[in-house]
PDB file of N, CA and C in Angstrom:
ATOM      1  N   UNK A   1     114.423  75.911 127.565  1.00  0.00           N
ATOM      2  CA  UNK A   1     113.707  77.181 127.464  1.00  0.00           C
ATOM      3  C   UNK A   1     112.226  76.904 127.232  1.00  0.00           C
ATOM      4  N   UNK A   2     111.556  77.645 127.987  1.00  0.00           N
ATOM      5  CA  UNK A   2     109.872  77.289 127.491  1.00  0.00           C
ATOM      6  C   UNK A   2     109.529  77.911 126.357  1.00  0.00           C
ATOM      7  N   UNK A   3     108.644  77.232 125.786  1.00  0.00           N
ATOM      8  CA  UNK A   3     107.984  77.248 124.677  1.00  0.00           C
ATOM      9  C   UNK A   3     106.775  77.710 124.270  1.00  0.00           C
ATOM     10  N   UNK A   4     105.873  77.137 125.102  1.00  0.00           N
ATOM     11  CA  UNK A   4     104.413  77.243 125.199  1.00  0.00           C
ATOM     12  C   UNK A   4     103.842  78.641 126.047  1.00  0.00           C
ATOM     13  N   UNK A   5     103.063  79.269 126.171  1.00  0.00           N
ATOM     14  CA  UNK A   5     102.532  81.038 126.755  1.00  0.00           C
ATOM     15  C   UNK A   5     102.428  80.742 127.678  1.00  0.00           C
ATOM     16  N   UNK A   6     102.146  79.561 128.421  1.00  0.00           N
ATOM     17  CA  UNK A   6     101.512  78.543 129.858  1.00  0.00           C
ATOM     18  C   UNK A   6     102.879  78.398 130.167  1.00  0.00           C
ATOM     19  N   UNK A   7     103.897  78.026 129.685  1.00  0.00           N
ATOM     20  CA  UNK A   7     105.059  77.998 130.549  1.00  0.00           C
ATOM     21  C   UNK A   7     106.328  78.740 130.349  1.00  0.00           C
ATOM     22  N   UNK A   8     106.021  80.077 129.420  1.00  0.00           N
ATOM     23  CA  UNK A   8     106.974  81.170 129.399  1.00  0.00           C
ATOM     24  C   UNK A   8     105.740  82.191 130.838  1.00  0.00           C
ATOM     25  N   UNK A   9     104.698  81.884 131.512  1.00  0.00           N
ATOM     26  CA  UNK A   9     103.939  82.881 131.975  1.00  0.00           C
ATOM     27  C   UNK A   9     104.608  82.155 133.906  1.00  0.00           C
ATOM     28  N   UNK A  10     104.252  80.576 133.420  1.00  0.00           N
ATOM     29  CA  UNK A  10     104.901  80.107 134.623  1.00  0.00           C
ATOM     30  C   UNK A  10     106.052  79.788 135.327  1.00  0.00           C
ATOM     31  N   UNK A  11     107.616  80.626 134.211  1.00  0.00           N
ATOM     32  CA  UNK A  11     108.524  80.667 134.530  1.00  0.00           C
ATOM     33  C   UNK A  11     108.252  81.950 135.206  1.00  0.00           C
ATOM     34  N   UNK A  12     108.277  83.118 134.504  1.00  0.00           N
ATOM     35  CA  UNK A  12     107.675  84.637 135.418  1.00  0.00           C
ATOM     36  C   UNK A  12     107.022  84.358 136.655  1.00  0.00           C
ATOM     37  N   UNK A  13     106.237  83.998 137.208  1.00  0.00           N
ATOM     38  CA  UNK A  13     105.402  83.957 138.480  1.00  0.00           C
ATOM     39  C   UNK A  13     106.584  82.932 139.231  1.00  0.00           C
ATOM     40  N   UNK A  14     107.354  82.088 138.802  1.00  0.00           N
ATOM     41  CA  UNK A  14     108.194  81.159 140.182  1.00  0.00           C
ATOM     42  C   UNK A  14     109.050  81.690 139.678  1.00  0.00           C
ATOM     43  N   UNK A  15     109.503  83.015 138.862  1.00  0.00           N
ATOM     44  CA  UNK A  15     110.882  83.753 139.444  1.00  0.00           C
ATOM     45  C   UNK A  15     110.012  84.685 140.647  1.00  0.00           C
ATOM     46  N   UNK A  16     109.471  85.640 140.297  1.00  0.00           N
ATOM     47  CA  UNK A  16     108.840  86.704 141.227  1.00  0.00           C
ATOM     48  C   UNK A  16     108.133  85.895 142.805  1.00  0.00           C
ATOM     49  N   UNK A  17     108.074  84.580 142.841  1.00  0.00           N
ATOM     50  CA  UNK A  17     107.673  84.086 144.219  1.00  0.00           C
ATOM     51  C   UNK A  17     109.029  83.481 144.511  1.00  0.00           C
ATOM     52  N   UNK A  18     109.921  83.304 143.530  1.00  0.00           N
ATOM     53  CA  UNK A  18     111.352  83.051 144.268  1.00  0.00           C
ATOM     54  C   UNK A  18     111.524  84.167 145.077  1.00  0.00           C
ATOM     55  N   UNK A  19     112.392  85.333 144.448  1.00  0.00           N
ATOM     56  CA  UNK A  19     112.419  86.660 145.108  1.00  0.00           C
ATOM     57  C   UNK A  19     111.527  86.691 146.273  1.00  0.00           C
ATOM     58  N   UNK A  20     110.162  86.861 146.493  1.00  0.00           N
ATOM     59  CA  UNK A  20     109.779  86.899 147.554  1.00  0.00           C
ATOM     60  C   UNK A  20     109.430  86.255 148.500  1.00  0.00           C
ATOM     61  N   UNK A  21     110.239  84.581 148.218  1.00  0.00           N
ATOM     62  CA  UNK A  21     110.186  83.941 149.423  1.00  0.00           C
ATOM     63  C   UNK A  21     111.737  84.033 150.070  1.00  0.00           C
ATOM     64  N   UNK A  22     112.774  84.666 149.163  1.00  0.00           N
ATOM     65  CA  UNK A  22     113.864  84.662 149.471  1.00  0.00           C
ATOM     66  C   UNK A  22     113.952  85.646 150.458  1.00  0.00           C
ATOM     67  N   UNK A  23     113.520  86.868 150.293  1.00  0.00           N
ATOM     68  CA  UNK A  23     112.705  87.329 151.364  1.00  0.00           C
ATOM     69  C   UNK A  23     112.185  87.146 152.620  1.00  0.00           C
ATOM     70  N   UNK A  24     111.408  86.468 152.358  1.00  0.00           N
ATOM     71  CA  UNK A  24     111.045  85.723 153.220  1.00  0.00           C
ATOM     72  C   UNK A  24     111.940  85.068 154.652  1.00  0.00           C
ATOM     73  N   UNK A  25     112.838  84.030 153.504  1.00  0.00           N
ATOM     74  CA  UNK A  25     113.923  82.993 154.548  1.00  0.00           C
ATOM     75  C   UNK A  25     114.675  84.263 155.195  1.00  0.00           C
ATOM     76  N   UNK A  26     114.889  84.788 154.335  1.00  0.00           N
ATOM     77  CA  UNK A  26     116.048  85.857 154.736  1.00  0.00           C
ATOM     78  C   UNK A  26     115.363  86.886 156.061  1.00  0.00           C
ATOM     79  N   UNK A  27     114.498  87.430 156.290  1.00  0.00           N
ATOM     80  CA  UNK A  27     114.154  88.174 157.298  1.00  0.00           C
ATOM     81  C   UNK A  27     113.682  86.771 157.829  1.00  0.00           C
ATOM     82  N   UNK A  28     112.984  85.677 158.113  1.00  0.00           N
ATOM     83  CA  UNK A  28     112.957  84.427 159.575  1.00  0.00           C
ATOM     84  C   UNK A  28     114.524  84.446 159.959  1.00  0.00           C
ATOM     85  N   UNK A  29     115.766  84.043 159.109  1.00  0.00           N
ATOM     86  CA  UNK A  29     117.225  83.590 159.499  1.00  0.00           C
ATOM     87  C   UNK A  29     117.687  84.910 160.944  1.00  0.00           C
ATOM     88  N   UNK A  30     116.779  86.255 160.134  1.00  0.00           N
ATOM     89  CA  UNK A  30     117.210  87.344 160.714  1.00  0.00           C
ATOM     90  C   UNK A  30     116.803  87.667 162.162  1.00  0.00           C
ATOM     91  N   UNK A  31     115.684  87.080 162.341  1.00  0.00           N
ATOM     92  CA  UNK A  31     115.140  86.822 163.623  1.00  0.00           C
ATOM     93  C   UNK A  31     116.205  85.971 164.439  1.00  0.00           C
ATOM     94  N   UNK A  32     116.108  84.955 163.939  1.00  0.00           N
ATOM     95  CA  UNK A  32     116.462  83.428 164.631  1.00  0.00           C
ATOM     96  C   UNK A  32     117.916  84.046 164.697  1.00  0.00           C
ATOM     97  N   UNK A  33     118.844  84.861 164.414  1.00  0.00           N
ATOM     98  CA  UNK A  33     120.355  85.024 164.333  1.00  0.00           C
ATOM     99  C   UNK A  33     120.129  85.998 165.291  1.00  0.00           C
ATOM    100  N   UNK A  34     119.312  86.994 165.549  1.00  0.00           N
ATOM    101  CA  UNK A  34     118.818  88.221 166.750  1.00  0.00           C
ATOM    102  C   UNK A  34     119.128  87.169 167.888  1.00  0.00           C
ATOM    103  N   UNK A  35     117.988  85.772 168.018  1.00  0.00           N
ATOM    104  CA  UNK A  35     117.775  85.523 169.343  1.00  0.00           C
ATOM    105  C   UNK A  35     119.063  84.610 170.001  1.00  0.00           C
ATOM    106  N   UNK A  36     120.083  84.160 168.830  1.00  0.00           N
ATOM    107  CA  UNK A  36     121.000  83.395 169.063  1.00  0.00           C
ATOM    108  C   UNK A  36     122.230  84.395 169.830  1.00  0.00           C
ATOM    109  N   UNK A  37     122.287  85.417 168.758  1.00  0.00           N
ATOM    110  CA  UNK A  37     122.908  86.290 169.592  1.00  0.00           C
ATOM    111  C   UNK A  37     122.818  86.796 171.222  1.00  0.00           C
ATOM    112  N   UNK A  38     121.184  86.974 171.098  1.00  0.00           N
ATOM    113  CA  UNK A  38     120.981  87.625 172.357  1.00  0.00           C
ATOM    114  C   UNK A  38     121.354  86.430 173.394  1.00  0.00           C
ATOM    115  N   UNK A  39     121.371  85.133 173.467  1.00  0.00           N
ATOM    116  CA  UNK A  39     121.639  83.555 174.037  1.00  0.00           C
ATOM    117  C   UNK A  39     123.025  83.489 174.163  1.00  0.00           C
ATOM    118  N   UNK A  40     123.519  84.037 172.729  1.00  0.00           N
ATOM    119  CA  UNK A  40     125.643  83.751 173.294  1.00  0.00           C
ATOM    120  C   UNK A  40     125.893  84.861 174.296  1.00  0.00           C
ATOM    121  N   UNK A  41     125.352  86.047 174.247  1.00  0.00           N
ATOM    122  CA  UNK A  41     125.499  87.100 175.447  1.00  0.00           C
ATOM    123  C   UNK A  41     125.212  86.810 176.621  1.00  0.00           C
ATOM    124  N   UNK A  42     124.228  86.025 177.127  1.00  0.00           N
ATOM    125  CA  UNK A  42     123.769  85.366 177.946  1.00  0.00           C
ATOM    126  C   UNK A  42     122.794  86.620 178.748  1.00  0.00           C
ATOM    127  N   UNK A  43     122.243  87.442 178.360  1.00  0.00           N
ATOM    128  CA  UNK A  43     121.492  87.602 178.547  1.00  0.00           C
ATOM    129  C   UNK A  43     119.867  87.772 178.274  1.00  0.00           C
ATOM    130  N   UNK A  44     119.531  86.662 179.363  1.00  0.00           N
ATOM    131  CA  UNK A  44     118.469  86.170 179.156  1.00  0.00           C
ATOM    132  C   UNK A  44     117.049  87.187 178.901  1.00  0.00           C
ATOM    133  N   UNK A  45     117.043  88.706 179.701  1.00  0.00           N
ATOM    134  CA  UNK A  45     115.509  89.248 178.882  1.00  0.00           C
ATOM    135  C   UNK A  45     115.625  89.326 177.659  1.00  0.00           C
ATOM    136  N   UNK A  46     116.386  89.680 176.980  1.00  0.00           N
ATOM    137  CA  UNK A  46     117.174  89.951 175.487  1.00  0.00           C
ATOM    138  C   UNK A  46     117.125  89.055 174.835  1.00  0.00           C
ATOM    139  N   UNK A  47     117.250  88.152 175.329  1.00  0.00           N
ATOM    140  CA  UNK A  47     117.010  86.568 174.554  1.00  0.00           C
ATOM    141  C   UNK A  47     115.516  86.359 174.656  1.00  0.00           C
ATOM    142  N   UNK A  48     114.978  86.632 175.849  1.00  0.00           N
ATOM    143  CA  UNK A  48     113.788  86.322 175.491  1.00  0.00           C
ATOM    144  C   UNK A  48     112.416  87.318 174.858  1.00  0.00           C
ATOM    145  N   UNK A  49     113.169  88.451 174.679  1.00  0.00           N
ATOM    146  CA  UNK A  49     112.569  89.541 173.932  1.00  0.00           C
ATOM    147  C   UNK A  49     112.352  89.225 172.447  1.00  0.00           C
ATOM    148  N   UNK A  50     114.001  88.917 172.272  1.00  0.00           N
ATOM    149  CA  UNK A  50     114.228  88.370 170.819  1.00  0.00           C
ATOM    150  C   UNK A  50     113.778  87.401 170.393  1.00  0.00           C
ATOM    151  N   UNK A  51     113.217  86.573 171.234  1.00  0.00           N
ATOM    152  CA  UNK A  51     112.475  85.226 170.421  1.00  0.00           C
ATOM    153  C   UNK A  51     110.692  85.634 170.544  1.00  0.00           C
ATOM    154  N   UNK A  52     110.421  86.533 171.567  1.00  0.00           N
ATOM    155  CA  UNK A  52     108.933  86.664 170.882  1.00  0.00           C
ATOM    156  C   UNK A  52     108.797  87.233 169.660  1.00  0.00           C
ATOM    157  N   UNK A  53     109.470  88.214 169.686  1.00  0.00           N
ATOM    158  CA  UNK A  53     109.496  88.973 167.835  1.00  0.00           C
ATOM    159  C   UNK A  53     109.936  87.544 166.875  1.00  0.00           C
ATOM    160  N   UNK A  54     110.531  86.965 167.307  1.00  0.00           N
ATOM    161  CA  UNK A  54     111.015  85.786 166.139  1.00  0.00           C
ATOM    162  C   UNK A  54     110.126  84.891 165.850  1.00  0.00           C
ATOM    163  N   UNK A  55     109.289  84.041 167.079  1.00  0.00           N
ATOM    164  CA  UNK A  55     108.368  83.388 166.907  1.00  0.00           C
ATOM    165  C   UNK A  55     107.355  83.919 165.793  1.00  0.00           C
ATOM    166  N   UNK A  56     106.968  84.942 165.660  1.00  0.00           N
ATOM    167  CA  UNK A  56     105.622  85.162 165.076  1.00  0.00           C
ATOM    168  C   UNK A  56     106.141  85.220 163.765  1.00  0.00           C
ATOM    169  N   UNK A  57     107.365  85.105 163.157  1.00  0.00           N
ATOM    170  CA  UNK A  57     108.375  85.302 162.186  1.00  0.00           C
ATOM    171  C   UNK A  57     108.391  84.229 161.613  1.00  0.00           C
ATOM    172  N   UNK A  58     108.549  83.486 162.064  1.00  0.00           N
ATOM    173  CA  UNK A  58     108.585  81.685 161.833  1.00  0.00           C
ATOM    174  C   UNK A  58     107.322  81.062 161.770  1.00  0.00           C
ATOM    175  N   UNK A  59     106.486  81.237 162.601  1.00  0.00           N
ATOM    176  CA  UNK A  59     104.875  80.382 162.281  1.00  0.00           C
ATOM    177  C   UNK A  59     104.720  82.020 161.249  1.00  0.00           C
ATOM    178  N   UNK A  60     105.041  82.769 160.805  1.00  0.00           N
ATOM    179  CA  UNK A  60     104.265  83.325 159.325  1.00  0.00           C
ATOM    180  C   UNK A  60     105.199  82.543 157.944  1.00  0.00           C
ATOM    181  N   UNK A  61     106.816  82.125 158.222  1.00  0.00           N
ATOM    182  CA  UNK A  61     107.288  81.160 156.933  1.00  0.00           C
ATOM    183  C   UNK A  61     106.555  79.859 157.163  1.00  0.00           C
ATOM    184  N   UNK A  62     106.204  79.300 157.892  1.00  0.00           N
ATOM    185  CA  UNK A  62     105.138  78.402 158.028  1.00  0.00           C
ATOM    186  C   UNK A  62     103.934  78.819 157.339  1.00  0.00           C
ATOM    187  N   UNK A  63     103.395  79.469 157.476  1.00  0.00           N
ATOM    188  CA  UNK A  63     101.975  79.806 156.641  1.00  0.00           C
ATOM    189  C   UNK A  63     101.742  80.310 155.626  1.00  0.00           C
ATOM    190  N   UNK A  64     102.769  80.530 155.145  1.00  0.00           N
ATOM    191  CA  UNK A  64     103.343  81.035 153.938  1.00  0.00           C
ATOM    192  C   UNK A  64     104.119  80.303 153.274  1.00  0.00           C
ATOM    193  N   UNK A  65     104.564  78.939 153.586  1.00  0.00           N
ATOM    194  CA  UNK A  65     105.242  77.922 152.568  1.00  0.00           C
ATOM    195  C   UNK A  65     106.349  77.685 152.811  1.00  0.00           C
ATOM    196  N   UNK A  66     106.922  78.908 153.088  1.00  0.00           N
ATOM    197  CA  UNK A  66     108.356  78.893 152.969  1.00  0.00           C
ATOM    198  C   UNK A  66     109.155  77.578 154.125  1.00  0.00           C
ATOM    199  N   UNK A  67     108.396  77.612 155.156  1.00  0.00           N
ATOM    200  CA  UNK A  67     109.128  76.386 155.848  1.00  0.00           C
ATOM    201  C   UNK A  67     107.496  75.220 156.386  1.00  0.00           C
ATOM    202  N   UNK A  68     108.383  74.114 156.391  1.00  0.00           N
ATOM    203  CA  UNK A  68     107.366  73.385 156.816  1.00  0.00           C
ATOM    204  C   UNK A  68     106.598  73.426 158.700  1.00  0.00           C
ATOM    205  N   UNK A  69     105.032  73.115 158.740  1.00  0.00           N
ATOM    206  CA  UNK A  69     105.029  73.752 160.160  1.00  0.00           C
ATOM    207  C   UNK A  69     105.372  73.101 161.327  1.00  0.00           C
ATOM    208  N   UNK A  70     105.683  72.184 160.914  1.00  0.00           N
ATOM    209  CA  UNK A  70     106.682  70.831 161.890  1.00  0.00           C
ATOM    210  C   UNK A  70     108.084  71.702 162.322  1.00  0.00           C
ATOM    211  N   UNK A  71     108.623  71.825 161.364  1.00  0.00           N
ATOM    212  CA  UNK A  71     109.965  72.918 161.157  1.00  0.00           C
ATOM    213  C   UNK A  71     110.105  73.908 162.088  1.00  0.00           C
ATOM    214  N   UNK A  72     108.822  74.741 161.885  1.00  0.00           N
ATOM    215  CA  UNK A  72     108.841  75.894 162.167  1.00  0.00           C
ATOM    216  C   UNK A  72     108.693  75.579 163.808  1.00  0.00           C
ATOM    217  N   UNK A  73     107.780  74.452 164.167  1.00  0.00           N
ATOM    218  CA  UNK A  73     107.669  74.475 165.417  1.00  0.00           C
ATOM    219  C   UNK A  73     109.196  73.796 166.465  1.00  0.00           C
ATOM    220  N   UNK A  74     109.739  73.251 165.956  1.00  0.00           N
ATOM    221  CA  UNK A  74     110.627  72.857 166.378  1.00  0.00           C
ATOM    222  C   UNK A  74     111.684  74.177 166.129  1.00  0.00           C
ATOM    223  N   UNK A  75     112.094  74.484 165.860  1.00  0.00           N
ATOM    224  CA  UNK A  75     112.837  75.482 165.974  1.00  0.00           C
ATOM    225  C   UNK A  75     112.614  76.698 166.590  1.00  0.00           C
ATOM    226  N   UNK A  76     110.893  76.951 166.739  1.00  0.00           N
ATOM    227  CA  UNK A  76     110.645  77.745 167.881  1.00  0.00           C
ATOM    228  C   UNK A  76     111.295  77.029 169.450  1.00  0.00           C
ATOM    229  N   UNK A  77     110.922  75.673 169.460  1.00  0.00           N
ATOM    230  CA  UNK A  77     110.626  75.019 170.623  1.00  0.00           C
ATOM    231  C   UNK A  77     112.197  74.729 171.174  1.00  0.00           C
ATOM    232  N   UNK A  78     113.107  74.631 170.013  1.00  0.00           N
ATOM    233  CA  UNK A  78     114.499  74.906 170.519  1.00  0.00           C
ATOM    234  C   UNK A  78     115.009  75.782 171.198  1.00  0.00           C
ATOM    235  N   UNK A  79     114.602  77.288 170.278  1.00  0.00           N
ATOM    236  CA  UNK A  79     115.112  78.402 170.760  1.00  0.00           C
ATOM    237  C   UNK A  79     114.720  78.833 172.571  1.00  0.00           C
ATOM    238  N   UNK A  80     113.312  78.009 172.294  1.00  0.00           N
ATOM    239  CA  UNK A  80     112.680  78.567 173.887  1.00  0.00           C
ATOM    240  C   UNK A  80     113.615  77.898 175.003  1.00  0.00           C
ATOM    241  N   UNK A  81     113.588  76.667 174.644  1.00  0.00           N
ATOM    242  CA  UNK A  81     115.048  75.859 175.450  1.00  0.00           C
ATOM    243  C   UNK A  81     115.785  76.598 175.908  1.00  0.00           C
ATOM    244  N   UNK A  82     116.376  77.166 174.665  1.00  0.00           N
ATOM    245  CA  UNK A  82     117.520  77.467 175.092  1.00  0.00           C
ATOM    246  C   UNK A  82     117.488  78.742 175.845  1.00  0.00           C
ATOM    247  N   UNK A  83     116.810  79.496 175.817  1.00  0.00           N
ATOM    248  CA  UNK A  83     116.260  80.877 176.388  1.00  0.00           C
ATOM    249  C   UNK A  83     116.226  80.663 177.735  1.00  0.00           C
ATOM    250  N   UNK A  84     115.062  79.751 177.933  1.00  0.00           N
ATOM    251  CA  UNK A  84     114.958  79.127 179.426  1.00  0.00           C
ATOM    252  C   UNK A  84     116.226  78.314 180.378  1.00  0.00           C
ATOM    253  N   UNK A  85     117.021  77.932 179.512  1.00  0.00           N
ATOM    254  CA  UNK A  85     118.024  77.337 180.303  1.00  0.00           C
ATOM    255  C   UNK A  85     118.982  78.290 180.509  1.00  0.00           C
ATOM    256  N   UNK A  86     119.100  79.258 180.150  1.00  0.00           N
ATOM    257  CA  UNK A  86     119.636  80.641 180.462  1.00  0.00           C
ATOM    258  C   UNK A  86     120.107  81.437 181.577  1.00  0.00           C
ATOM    259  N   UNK A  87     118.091  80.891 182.592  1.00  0.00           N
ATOM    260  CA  UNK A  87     117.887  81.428 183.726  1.00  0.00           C
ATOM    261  C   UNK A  87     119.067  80.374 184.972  1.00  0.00           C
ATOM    262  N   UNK A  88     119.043  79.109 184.126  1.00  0.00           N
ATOM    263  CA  UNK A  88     119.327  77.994 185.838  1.00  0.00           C
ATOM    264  C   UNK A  88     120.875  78.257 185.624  1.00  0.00           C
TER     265      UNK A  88
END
């Protein structure tokens, strides 16, 4: 249990940025589960509708901490894959 005003103040602030990065993960997963869906349907505008809204979803948990931007780019760069291989 903290002790000190400095770390009963800095348990409060990394609960309240927990919560709102949980947030966070939780609406990117929500994207990225949109565009997977729209990919098992196999249809491809839908898929690729769903990953522009997602992209900008993912480079913002990137800029915002929540994921790293290596991460973020690769998992854009998957989804587009897979979007594109859709069409052949």
């Amino acid at each position: 249990m903290a002790n000190t005003k400095s770390a009963k103040k800095a348990t409060r602030v990394s609960a309240r940025r927990t919560e709102i990065n949980k947030n966070r993960v939780s609406r990117m997963r929500t994207f990225v589960r949109k565009v997977e869906e729209a990919i098992a349907s196999g249809n491809q505008a839908e898929a690729a509708a769903a990953l522009q809204a997602a992209q900008p979803e993912l480079m913002r948990g990137a800029q915002k901490g929540v994921l790293h931007k290596n991460t973020a780019s690769r998992k854009v760069s998957r989804l587009a894959a897979r979007v594109k291989a859709l069409k052949a």
